[in-house]
C-alpha atoms as a PDB file:
ATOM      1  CA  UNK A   1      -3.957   7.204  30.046  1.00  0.00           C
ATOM      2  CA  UNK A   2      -6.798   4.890  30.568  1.00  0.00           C
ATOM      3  CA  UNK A   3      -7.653   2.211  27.955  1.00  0.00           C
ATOM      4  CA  UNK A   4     -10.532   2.656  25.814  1.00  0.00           C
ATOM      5  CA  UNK A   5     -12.783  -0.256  24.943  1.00  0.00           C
ATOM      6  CA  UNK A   6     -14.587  -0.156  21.909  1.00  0.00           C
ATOM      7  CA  UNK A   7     -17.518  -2.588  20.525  1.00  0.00           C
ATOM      8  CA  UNK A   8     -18.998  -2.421  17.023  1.00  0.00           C
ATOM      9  CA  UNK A   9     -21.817  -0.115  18.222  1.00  0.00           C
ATOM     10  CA  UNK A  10     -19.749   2.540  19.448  1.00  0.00           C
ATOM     11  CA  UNK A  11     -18.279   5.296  17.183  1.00  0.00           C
ATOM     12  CA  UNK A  12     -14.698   4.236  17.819  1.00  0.00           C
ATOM     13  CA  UNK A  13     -13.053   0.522  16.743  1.00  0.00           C
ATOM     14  CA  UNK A  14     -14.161  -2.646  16.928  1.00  0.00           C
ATOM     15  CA  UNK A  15     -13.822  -6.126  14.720  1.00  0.00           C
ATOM     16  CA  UNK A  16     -17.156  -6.192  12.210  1.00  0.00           C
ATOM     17  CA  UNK A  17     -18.906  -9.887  12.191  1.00  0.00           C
ATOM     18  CA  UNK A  18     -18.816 -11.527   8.565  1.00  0.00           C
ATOM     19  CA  UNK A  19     -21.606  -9.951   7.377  1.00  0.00           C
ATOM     20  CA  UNK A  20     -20.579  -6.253   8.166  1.00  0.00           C
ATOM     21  CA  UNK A  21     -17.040  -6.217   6.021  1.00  0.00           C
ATOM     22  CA  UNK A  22     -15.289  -2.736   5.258  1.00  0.00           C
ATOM     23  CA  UNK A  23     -13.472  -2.331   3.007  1.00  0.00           C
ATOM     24  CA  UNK A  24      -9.322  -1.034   3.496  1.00  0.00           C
ATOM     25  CA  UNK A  25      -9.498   2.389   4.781  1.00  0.00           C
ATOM     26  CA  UNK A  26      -7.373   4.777   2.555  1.00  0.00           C
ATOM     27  CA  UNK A  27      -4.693   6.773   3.582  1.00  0.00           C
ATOM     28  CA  UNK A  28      -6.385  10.220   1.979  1.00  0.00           C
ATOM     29  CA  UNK A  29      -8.988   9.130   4.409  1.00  0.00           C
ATOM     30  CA  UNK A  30      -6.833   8.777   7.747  1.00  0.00           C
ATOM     31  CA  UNK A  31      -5.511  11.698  10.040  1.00  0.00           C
ATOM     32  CA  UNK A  32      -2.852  10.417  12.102  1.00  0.00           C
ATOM     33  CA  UNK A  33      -1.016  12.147  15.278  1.00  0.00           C
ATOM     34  CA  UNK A  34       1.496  10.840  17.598  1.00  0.00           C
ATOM     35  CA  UNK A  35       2.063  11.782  21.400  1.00  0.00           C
ATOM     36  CA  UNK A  36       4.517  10.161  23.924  1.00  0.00           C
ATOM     37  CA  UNK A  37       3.216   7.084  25.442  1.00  0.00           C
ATOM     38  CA  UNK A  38       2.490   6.992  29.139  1.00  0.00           C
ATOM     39  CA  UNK A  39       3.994   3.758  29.780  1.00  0.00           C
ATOM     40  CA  UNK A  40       7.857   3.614  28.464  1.00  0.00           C
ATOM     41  CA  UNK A  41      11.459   2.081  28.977  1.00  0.00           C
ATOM     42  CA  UNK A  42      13.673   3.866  31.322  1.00  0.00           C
ATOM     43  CA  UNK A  43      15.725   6.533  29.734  1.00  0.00           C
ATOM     44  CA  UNK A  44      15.784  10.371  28.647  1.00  0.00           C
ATOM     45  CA  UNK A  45      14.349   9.888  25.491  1.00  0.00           C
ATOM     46  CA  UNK A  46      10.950   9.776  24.425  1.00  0.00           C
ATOM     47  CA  UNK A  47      11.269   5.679  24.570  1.00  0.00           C
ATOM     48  CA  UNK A  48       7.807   5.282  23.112  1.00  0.00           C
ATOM     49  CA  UNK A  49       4.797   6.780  21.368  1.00  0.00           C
ATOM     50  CA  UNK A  50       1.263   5.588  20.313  1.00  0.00           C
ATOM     51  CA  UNK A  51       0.618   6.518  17.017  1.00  0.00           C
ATOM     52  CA  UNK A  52      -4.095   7.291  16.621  1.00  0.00           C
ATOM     53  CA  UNK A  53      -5.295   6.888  13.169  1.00  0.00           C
ATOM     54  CA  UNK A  54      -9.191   8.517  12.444  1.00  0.00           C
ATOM     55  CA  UNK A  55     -10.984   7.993  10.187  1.00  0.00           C
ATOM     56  CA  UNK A  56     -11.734  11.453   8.358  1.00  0.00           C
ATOM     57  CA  UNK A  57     -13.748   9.753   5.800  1.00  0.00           C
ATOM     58  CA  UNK A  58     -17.718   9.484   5.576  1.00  0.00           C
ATOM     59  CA  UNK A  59     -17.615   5.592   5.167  1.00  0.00           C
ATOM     60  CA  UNK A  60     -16.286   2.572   7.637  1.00  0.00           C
ATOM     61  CA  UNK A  61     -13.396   1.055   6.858  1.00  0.00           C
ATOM     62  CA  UNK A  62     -10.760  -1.359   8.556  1.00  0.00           C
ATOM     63  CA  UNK A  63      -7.333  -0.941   9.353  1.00  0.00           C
ATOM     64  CA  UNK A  64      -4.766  -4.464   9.942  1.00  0.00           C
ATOM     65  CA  UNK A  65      -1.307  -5.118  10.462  1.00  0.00           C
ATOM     66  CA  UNK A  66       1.634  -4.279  11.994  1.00  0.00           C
ATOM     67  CA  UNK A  67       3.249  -0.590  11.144  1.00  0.00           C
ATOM     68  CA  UNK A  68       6.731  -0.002   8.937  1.00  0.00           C
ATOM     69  CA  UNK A  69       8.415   2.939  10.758  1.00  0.00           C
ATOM     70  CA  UNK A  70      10.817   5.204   9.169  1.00  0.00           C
ATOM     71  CA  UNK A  71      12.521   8.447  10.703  1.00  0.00           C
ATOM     72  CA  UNK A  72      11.741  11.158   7.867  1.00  0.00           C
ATOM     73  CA  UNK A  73      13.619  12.411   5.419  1.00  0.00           C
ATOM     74  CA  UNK A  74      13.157  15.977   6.092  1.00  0.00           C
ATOM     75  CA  UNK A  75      10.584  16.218   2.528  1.00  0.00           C
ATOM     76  CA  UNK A  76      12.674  14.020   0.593  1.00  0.00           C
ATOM     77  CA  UNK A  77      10.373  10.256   1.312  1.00  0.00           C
ATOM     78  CA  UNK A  78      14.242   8.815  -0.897  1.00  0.00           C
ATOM     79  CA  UNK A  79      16.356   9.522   2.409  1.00  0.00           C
ATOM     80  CA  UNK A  80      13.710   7.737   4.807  1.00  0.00           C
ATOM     81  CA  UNK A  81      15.862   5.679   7.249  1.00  0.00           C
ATOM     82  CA  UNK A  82      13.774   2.786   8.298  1.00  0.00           C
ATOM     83  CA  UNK A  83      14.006   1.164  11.093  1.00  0.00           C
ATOM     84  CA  UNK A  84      14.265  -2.753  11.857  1.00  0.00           C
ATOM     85  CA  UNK A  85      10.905  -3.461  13.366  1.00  0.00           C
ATOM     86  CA  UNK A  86      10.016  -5.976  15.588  1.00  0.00           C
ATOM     87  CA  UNK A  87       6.253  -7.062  15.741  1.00  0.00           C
ATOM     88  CA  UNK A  88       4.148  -8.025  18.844  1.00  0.00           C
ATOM     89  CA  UNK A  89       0.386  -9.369  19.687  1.00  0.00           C
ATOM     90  CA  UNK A  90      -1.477 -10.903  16.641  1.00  0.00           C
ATOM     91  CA  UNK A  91      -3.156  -8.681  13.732  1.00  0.00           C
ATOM     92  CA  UNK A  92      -6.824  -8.793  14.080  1.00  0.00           C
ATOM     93  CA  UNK A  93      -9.093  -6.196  11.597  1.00  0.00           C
ATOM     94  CA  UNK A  94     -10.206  -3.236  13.218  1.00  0.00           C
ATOM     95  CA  UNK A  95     -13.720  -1.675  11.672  1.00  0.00           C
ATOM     96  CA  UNK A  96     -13.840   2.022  12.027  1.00  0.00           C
ATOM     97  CA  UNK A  97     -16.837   3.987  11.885  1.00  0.00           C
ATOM     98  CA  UNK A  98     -16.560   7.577  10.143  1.00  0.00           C
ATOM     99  CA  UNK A  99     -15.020   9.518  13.242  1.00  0.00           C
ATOM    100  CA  UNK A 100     -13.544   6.418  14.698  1.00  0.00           C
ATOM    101  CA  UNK A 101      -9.799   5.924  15.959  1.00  0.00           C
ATOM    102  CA  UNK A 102      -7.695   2.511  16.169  1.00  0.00           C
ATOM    103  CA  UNK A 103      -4.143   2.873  17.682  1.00  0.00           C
ATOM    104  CA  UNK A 104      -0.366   1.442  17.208  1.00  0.00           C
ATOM    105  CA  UNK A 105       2.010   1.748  20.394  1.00  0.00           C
ATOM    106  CA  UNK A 106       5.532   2.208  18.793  1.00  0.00           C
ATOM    107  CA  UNK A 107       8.403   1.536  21.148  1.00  0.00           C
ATOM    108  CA  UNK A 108      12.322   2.243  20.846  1.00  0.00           C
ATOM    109  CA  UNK A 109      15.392   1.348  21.921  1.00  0.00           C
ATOM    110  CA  UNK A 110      15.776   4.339  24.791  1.00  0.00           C
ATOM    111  CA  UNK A 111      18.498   7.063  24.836  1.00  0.00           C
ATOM    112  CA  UNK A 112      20.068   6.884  27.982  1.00  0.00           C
ATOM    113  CA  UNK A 113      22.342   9.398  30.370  1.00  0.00           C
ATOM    114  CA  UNK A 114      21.988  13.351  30.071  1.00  0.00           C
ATOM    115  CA  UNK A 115      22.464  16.432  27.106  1.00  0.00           C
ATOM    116  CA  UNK A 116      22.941  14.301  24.000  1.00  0.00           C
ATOM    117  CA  UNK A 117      22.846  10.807  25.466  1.00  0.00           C
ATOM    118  CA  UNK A 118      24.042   7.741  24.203  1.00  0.00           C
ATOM    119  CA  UNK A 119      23.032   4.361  23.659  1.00  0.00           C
ATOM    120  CA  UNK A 120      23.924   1.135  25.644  1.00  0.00           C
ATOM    121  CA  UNK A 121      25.179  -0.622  22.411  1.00  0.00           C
ATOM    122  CA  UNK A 122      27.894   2.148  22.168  1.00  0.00           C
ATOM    123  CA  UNK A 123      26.184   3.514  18.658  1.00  0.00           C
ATOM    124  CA  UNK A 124      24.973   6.760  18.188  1.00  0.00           C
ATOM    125  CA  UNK A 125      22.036   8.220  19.351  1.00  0.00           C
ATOM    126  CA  UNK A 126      19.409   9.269  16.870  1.00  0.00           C
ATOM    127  CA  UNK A 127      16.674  12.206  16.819  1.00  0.00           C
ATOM    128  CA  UNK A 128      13.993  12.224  14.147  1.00  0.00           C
ATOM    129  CA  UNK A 129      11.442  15.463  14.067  1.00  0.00           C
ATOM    130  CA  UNK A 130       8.895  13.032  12.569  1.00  0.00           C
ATOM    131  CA  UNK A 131       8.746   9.625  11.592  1.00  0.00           C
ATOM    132  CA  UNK A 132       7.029   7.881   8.626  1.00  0.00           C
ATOM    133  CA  UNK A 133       4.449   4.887   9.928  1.00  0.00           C
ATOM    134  CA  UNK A 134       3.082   2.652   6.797  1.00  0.00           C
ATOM    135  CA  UNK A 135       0.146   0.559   7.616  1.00  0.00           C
ATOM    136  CA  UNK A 136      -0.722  -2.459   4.726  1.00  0.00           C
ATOM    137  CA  UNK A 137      -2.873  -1.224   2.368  1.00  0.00           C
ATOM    138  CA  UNK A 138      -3.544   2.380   4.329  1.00  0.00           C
ATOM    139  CA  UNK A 139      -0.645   4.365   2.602  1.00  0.00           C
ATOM    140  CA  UNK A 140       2.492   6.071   5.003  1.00  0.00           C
ATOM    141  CA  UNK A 141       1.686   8.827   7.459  1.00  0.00           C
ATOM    142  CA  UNK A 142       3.966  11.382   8.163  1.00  0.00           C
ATOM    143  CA  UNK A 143       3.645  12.102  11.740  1.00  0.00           C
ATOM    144  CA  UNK A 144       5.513  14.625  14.583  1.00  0.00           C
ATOM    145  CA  UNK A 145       5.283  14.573  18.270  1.00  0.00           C
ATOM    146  CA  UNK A 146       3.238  16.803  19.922  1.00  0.00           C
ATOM    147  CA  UNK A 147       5.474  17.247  22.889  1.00  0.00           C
ATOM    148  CA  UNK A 148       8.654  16.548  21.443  1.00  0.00           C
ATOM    149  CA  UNK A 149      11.468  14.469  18.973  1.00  0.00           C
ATOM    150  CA  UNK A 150      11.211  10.481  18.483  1.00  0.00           C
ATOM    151  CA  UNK A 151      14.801  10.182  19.741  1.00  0.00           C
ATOM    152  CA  UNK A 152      16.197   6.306  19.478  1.00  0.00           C
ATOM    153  CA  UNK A 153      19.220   3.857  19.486  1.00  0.00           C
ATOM    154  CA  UNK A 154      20.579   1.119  16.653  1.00  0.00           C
ATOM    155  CA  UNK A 155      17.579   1.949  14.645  1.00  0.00           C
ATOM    156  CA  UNK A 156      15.314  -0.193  16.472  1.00  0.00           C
ATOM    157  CA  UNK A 157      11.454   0.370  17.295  1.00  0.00           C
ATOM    158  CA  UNK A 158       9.247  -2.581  18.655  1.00  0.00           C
ATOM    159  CA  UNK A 159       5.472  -2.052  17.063  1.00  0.00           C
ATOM    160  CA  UNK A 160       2.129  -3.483  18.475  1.00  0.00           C
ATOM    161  CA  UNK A 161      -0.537  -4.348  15.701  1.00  0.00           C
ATOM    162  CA  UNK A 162      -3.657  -1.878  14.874  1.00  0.00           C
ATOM    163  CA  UNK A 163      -5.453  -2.321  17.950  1.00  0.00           C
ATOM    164  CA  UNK A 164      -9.089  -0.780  19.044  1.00  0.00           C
ATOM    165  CA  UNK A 165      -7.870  -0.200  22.551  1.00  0.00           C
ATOM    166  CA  UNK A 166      -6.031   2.735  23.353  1.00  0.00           C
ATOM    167  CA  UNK A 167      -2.469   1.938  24.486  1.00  0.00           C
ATOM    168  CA  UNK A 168      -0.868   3.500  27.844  1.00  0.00           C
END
């Protein structure tokens, strides 16, 4: 997928100046989805997904940080399993206007091999039907893939910071 740039102007992302602050956007005012990303480790699994927040609210508001990842609990948020995350690229506030998106790329330690798989380490793959993505001060997010199961090894994910530019 192409990356999207985004300025202050436009209806998507983009860093406010000093004197056009927003405050934390809050998680009853986020909608987020998850699909697989385009660019991922070799493997049979999904390997990676970017995670889009929008803002469903009717103010701006800015979104910071790196993610915490869980894989679901199946509706009980006690059994989350959360992953060790690794962080990359610096944290930089993202201003979204009502309607706008920012974006987290969340990569995994890849299944490998056919049917089941199994992971290079020797532990044992695991499959997660949705995963649980926390961003500071913007509540945790539930999310599924659309086209498929966030399957990973040793409970791993490497996470890129809120960014305004759509990851591949």
């Amino acid at each position: 997928m192409p990356a999207a740039s985004a300025s202050p102007s436009t209806p998507g992302s983009g860093t406010g100046s000093a004197g056009d602050e927003a405050r934390t956007c809050p998680g009853t005012g986020l909608k987020a989805t998850a699909y697989q990303a385009a660019v991922r480790p070799e493997g049979t699994g999904i390997g990676a997904a970017v995670v889009e927040f929008a803002n469903t609210s009717g103010h701006a508001c800015t979104l910071q940080g790196h993610p915490t990842v869980a894989g679901a609990g199946n509706g009980s948020p006690q059994k989350n399993a959360p992953l060790t995350v690794t962080r990359t690229g610096s944290a930089s506030p993202v201003r979204l206007a009502p309607g706008g998106k920012a974006w987290v790329k969340l990569t995994f330690v890849q299944v490998q091999g056919e049917a089941d798989g199994y992971c290079k380490s020797g532990s044992e793959p695991v499959v997660y039907p949705t995963l649980v993505v926390g961003l500071p001060g913007s509540g945790a997010h539930q999310v599924a893939l659309e086209d498929g199961l966030f399957a990973e090894c040793d409970n791993k994910v490497t996470v890129t910071a809120v960014t305004a530019v759509k990851p591949s």
